[in-house]
Protein backbone atom coordinates (compact mmCIF):
# COMPACT_ATOMS: atom_id res chain seq x y z
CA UNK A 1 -10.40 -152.40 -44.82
CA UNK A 2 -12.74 -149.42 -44.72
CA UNK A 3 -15.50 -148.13 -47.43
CA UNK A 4 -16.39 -144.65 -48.24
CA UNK A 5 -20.12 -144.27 -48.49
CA UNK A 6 -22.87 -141.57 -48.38
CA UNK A 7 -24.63 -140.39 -45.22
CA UNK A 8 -27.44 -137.66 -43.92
CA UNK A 9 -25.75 -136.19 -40.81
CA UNK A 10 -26.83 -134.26 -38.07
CA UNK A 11 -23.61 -132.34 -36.37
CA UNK A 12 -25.48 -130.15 -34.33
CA UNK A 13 -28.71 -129.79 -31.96
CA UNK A 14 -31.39 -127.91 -34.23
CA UNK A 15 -29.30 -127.54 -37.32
CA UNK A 16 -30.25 -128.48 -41.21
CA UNK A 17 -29.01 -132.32 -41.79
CA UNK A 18 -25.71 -132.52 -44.35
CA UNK A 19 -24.61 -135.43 -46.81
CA UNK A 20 -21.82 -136.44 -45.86
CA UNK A 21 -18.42 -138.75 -46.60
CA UNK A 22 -19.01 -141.81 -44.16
CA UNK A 23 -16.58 -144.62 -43.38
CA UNK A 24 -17.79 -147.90 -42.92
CA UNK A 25 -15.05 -150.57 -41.16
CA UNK A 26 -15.54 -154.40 -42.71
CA UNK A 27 -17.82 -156.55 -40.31
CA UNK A 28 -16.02 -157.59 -37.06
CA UNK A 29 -17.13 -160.29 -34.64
CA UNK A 30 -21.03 -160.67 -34.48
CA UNK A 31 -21.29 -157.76 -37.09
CA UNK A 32 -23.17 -157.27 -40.65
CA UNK A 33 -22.47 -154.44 -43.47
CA UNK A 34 -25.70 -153.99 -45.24
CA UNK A 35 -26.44 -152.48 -48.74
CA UNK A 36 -29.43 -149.82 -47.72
CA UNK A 37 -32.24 -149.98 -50.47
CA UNK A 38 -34.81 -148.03 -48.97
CA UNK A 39 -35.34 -146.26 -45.65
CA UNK A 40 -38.32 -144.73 -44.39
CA UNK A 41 -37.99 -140.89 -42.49
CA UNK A 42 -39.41 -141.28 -39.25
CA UNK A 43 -39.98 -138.96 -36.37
CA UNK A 44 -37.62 -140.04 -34.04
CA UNK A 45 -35.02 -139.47 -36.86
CA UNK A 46 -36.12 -136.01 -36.36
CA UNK A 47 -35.86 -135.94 -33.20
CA UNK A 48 -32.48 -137.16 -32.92
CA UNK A 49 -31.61 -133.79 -35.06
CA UNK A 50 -33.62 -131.52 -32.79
CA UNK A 51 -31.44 -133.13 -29.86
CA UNK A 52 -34.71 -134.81 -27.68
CA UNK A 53 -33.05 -137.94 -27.72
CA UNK A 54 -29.52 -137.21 -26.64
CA UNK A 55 -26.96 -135.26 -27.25
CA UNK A 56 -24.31 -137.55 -28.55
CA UNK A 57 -23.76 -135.30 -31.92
CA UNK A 58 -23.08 -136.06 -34.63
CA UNK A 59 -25.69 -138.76 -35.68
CA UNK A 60 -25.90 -140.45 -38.53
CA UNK A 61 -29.81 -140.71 -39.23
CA UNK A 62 -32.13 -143.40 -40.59
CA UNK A 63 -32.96 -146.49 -38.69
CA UNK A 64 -36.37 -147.95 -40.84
CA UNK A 65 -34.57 -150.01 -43.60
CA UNK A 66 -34.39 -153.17 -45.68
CA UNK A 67 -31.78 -154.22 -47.62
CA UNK A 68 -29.23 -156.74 -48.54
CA UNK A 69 -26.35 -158.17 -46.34
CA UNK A 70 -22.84 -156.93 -48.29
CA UNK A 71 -20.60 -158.89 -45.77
CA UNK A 72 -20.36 -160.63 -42.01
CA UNK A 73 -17.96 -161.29 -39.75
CA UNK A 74 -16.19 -164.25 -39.17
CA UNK A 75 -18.43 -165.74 -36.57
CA UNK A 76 -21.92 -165.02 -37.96
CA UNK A 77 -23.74 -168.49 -39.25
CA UNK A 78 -27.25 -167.01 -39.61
CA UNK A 79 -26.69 -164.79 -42.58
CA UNK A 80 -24.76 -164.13 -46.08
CA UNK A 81 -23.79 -161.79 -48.31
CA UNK A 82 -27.30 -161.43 -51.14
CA UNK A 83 -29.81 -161.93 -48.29
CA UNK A 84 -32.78 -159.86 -47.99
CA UNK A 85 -32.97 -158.32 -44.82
CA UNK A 86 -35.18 -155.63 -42.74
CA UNK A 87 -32.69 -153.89 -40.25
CA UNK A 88 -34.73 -153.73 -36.24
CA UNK A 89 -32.79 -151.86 -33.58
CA UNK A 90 -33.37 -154.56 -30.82
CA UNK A 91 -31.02 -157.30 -31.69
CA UNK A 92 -31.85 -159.39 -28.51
CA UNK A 93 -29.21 -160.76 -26.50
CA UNK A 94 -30.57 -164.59 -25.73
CA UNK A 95 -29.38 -164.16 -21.89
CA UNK A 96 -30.78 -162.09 -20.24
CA UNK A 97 -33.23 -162.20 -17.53
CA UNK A 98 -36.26 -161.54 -19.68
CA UNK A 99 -34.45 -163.77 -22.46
CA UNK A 100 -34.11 -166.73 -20.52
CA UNK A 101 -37.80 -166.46 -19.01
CA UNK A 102 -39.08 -166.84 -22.94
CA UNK A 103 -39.69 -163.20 -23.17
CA UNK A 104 -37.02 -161.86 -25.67
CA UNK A 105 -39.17 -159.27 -26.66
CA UNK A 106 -38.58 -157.43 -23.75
CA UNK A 107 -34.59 -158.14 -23.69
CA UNK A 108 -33.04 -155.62 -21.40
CA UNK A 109 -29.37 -156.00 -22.87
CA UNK A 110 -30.42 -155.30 -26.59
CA UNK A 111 -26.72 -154.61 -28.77
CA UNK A 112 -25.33 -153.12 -31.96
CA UNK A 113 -22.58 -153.02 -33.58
CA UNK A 114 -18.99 -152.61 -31.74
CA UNK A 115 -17.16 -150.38 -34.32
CA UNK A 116 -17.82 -146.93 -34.73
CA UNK A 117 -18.44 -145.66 -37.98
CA UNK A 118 -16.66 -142.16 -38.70
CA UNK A 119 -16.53 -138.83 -41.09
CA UNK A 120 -13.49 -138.57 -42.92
CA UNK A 121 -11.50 -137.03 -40.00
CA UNK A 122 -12.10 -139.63 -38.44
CA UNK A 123 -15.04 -138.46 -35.92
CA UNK A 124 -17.24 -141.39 -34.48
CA UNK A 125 -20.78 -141.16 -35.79
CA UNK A 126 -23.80 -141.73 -33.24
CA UNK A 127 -26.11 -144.02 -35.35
CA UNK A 128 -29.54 -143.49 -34.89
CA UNK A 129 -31.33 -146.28 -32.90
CA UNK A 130 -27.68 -148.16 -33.49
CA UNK A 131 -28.63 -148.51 -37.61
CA UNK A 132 -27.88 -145.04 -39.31
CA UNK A 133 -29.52 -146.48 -42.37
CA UNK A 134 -29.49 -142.67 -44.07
CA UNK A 135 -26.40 -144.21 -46.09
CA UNK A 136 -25.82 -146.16 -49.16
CA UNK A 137 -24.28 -148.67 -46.55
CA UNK A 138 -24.27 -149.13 -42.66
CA UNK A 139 -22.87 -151.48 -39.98
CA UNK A 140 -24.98 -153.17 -37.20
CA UNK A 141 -25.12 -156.10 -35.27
CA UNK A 142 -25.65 -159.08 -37.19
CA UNK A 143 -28.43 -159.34 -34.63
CA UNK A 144 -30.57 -156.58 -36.25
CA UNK A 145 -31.24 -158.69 -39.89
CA UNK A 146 -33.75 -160.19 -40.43
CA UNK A 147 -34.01 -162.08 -43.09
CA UNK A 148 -37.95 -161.83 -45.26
CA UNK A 149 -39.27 -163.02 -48.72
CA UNK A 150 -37.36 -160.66 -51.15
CA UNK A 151 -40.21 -160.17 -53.59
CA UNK A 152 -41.40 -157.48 -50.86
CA UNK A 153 -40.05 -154.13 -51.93
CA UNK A 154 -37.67 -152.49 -49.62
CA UNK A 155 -39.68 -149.69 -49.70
CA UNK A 156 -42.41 -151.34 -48.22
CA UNK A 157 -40.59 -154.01 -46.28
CA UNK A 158 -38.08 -151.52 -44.49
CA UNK A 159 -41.44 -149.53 -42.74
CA UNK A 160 -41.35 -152.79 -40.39
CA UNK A 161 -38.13 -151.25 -39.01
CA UNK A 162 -39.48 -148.58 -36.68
CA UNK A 163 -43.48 -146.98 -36.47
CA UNK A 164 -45.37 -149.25 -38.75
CA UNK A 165 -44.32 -152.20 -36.70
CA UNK A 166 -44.78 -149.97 -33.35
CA UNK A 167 -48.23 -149.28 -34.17
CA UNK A 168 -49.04 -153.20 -35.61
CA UNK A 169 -47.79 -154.67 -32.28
CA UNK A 170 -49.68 -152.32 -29.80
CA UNK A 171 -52.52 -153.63 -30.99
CA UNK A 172 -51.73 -157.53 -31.89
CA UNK A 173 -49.13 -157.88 -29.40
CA UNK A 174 -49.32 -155.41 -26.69
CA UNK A 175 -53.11 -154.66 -26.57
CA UNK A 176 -53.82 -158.56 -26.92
CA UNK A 177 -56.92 -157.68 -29.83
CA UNK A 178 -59.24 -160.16 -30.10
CA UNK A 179 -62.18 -160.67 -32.41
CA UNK A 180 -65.10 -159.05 -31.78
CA UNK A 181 -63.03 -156.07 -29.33
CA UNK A 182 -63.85 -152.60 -29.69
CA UNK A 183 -60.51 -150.58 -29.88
CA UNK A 184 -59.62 -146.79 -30.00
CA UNK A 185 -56.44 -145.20 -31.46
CA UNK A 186 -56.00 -141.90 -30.96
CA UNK A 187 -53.43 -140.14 -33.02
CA UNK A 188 -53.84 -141.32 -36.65
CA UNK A 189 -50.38 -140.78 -38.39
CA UNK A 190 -48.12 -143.52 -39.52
CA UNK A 191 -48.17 -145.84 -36.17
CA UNK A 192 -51.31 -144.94 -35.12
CA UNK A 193 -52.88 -145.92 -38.60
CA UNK A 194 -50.78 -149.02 -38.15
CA UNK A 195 -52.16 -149.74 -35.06
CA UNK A 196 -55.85 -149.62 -36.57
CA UNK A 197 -54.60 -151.92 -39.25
CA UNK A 198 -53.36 -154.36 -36.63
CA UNK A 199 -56.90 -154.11 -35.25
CA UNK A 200 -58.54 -154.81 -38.31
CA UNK A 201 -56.30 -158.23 -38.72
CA UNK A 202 -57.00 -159.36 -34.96
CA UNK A 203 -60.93 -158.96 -35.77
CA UNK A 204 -62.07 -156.36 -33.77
CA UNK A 205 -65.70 -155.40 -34.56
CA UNK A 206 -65.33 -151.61 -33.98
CA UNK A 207 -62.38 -149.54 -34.46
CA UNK A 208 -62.65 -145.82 -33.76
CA UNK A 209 -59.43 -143.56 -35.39
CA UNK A 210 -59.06 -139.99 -33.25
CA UNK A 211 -57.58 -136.85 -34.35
CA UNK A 212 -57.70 -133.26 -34.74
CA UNK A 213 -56.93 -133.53 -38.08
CA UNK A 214 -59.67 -134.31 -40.89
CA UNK A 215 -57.04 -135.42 -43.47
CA UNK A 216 -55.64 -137.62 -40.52
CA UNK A 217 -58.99 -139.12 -40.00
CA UNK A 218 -59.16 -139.94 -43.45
CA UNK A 219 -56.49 -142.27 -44.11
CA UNK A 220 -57.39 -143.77 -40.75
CA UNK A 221 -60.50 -144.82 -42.51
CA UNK A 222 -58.32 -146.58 -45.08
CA UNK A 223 -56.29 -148.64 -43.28
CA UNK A 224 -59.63 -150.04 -41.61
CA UNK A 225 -60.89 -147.75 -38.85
CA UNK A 226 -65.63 -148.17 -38.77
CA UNK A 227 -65.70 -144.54 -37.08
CA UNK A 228 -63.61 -141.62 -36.77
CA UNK A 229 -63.74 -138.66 -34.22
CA UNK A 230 -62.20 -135.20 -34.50
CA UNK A 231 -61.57 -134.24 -31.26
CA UNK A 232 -61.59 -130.53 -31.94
CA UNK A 233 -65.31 -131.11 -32.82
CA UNK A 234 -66.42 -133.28 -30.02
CA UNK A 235 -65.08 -134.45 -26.68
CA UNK A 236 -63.61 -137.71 -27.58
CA UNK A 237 -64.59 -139.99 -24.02
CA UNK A 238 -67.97 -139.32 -25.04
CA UNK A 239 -67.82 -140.26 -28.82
CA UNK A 240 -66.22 -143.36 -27.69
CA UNK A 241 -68.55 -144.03 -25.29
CA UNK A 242 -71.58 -143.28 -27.57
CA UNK A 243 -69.90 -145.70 -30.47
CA UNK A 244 -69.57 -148.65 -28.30
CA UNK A 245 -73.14 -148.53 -26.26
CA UNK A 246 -72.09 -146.23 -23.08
CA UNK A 247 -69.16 -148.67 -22.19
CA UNK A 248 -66.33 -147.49 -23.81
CA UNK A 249 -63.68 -149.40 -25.89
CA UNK A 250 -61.80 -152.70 -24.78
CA UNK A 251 -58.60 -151.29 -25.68
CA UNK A 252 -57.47 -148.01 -26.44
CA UNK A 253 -54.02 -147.34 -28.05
CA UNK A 254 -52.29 -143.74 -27.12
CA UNK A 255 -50.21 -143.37 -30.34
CA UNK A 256 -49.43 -140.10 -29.31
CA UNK A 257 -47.66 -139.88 -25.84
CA UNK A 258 -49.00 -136.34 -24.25
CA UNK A 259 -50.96 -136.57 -20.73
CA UNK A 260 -54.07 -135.53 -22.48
CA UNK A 261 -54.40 -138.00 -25.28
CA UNK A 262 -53.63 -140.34 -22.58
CA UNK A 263 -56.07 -139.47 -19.94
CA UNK A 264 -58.40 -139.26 -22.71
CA UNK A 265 -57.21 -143.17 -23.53
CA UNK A 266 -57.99 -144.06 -19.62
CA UNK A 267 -61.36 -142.87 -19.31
CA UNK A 268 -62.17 -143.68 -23.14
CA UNK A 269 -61.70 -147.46 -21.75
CA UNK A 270 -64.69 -149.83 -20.96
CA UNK A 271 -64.20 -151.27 -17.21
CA UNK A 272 -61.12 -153.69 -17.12
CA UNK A 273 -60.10 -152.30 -20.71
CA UNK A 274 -56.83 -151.46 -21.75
CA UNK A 275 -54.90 -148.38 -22.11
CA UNK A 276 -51.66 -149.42 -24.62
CA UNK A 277 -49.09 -146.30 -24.44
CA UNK A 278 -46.71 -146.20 -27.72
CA UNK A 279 -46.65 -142.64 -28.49
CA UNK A 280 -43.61 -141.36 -26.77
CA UNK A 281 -43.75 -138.85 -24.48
CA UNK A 282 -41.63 -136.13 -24.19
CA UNK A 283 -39.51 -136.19 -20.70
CA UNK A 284 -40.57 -133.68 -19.25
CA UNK A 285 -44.14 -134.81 -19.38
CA UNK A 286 -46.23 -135.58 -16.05
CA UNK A 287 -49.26 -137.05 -15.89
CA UNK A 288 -52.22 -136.77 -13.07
CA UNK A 289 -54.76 -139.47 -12.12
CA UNK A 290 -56.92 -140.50 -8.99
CA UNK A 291 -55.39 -143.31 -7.67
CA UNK A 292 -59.21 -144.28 -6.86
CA UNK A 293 -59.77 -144.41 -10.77
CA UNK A 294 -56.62 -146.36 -11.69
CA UNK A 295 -57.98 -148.84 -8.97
CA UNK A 296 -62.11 -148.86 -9.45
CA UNK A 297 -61.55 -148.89 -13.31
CA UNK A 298 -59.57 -152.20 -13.01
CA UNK A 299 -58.10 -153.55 -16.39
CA UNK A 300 -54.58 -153.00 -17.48
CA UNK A 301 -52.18 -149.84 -17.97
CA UNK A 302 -50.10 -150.86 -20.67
CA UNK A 303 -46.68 -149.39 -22.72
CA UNK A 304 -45.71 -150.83 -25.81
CA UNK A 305 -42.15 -151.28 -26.64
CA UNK A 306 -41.65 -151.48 -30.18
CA UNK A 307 -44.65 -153.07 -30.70
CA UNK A 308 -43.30 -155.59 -28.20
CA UNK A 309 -42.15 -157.50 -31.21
CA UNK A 310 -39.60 -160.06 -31.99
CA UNK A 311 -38.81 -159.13 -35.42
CA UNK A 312 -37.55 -162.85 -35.62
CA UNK A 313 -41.06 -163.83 -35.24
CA UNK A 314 -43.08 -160.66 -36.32
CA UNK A 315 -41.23 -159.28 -39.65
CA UNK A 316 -41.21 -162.56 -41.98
CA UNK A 317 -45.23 -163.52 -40.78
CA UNK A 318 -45.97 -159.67 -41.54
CA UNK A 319 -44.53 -159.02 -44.81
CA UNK A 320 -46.54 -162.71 -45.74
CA UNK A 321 -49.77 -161.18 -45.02
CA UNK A 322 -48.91 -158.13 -46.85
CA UNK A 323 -47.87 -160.55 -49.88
CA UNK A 324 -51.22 -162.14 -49.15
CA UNK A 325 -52.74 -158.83 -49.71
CA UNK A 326 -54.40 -158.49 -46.04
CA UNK A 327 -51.82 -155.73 -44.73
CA UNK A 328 -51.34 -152.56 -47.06
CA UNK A 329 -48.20 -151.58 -45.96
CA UNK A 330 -47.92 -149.93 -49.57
CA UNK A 331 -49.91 -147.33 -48.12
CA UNK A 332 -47.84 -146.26 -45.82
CA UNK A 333 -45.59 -144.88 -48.90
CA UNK A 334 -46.53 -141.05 -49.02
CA UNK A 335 -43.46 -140.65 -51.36
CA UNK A 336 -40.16 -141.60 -52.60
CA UNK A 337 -37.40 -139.28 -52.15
CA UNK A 338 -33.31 -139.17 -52.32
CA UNK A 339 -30.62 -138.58 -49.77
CA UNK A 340 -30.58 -134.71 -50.80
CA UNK A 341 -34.64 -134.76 -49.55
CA UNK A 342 -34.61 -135.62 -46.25
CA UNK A 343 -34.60 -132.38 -44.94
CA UNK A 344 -37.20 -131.05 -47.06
CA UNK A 345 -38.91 -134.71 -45.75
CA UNK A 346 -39.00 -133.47 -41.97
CA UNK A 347 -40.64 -130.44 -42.80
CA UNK A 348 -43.23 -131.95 -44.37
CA UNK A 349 -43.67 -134.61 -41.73
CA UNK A 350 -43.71 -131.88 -39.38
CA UNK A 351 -46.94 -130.24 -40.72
CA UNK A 352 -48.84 -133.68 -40.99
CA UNK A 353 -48.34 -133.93 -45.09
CA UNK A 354 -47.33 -137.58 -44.96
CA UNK A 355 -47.34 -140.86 -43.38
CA UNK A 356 -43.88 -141.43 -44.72
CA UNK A 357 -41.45 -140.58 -46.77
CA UNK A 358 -39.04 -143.16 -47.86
CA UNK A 359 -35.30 -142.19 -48.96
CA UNK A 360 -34.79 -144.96 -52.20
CA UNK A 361 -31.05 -145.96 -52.34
């Protein structure tokens, strides 16, 4: 049997988003259908619309979600219908060659779910980051649940799905912070602010938020950053350097993925620092260093995928420290919006006028 639901579509590159008739198929082998509660609007969303990703139109958007488990197929022991779950769109496969070395994190045969959901004439959807959580329902591997404590609100919990969790593990698992580190993040919008938050949990002693953006800067300063720079103001190597006595930082995070921001990351480093890339670049980007630099600066040239996280691991010990009150995810939450809103959503994520939005089912 099939459902009709609601879903924001994307049929073409460029064009406005549409709600949509979806059909959902019942939950084959190793498959989940999940109630959506919440669903937070995130830039790759966006660019799945504008066509940077690929071109397999039409998408069904939305991939940072929590919400409950509505059915499984026959096969699936590890969830039932009423759980509480945060979707993640790398359900790792358990046999691969990073799997098997005890690095799942880094699975390179990562799966979703085998049936296609459709539009009424029966057209297969393209589900962003294999979720398409912009619906009142969606199917996905049962692989990308993850079960947390359900006194979290989806609202909250479902930002673990995609850029708050990106920025969280650059720093925690990626960048390796430590107490007493110095760290950098330059680009201070939803996963770089996360990032800075993961810093402040590790312990690090001084955490510096960049940006060309005062308001930017600003809610950097919430989420835990000692010293901000506007770059437009002042060359940013040097304020690093001058904040963390000539050295530069142990760890810099590039939450924004241009070859500036990240040469500025490289020579913002102390000697044997890190550089953690998790902004991503556009394709077509190139970036220029001297070889003599990359090997007299020593340290490590890092890129973070996802955080590096195994949501297994990382999802139910974050949403405990939020519960705990030592992560504020909460203010993450720019605003709560419908279906009918994400447009409108984009544009304002576009011109830097949120951290996220966050489509309430």
């Amino acid at each position: 049997m099939s459902e009709n639901v609601r879903g924001v579509v994307a049929r073409e590159k460029g064009a406005p988003v549409t709600l949509e008739t979806i059909v959902i198929p019942d939950p084959g082998p190793g498959e989940a259908k999940v109630r959506i509660a919440a669903c937070g609007v995130c830039h790759t969303d966006l660019h799945y619309r504008e066509g940077a990703i690929n071109d397999s139109f039409p998408f069904l958007l939305g991939h940072e979600a929590a919400g409950y488990v509505e059915a499984v197929g026959d096969d699936v022991t590890h969830l039932a219908p009423g759980d509480y779950v945060i979707l993640n769109w790398r359900a790792v496969c358990g046999d691969c060659r990073a799997c098997r070395r005890g690095r799942p994190w880094y699975c390179f045969n990562t799966h979703n779910a085998r049936q296609p959901m459709t539009l009424e004439d029966g057209t297969a959807l393209s589900p962003a980051l294999g979720i398409g959580a912009f619906a009142d329902k969606t199917l996905v591997a049962a692989g990308q649940c993850t079960k947390v404590d359900r006194a979290a609100s989806p609202q909250v919990a479902g930002l673990l799905g995609c850029g708050v969790m990106a920025g969280l593990g650059a720093t925690l698992n990626t960048g390796n912070v430590s107490r007493g580190d110095s760290v950098a993040v330059i680009g201070c919008g939803g996963v770089g602010d996360a990032a800075i938050a993961g810093a402040r949990l590790a312990g690090a002693r001084i955490i510096i938020g960049v940006d060309i953006d005062d308001r930017k800067l600003a809610w950097a300063k919430d989420f835990g950053a000692t010293h901000t720079v506007n770059s437009r103001e002042r060359n940013a190597v040097d304020a690093i350097r001058e904040l963390t006595d000539g050295h530069g930082a142990d760890v810099v995070v590039d939450a924004v993925g241009r070859p500036e921001t990240y040469e500025t990351a490289f020579y913002a480093r102390d000697l044997a620092g890190t550089v953690v890339l998790v902004g991503v670049p556009d394709p077509a980007a190139r970036l220029e260093l001297p070889l003599i630099d990359v090997f007299g600066r020593g340290g490590s040239l890092k890129s973070s995928w996802y955080g590096d996280c195994l949501p297994a691991r990382d999802f139910p010990m974050l949403i405990d420290l939020y519960m705990q009150g030592r992560l504020p995810l909460d203010r993450f939450v720019s605003e709560e919006i419908g279906l009918v809103d994400v447009e409108a959503a984009f544009d304002k994520m576009h011109r830097g006028e949120v951290l996220r939005s966050v489509v309430i089912l």
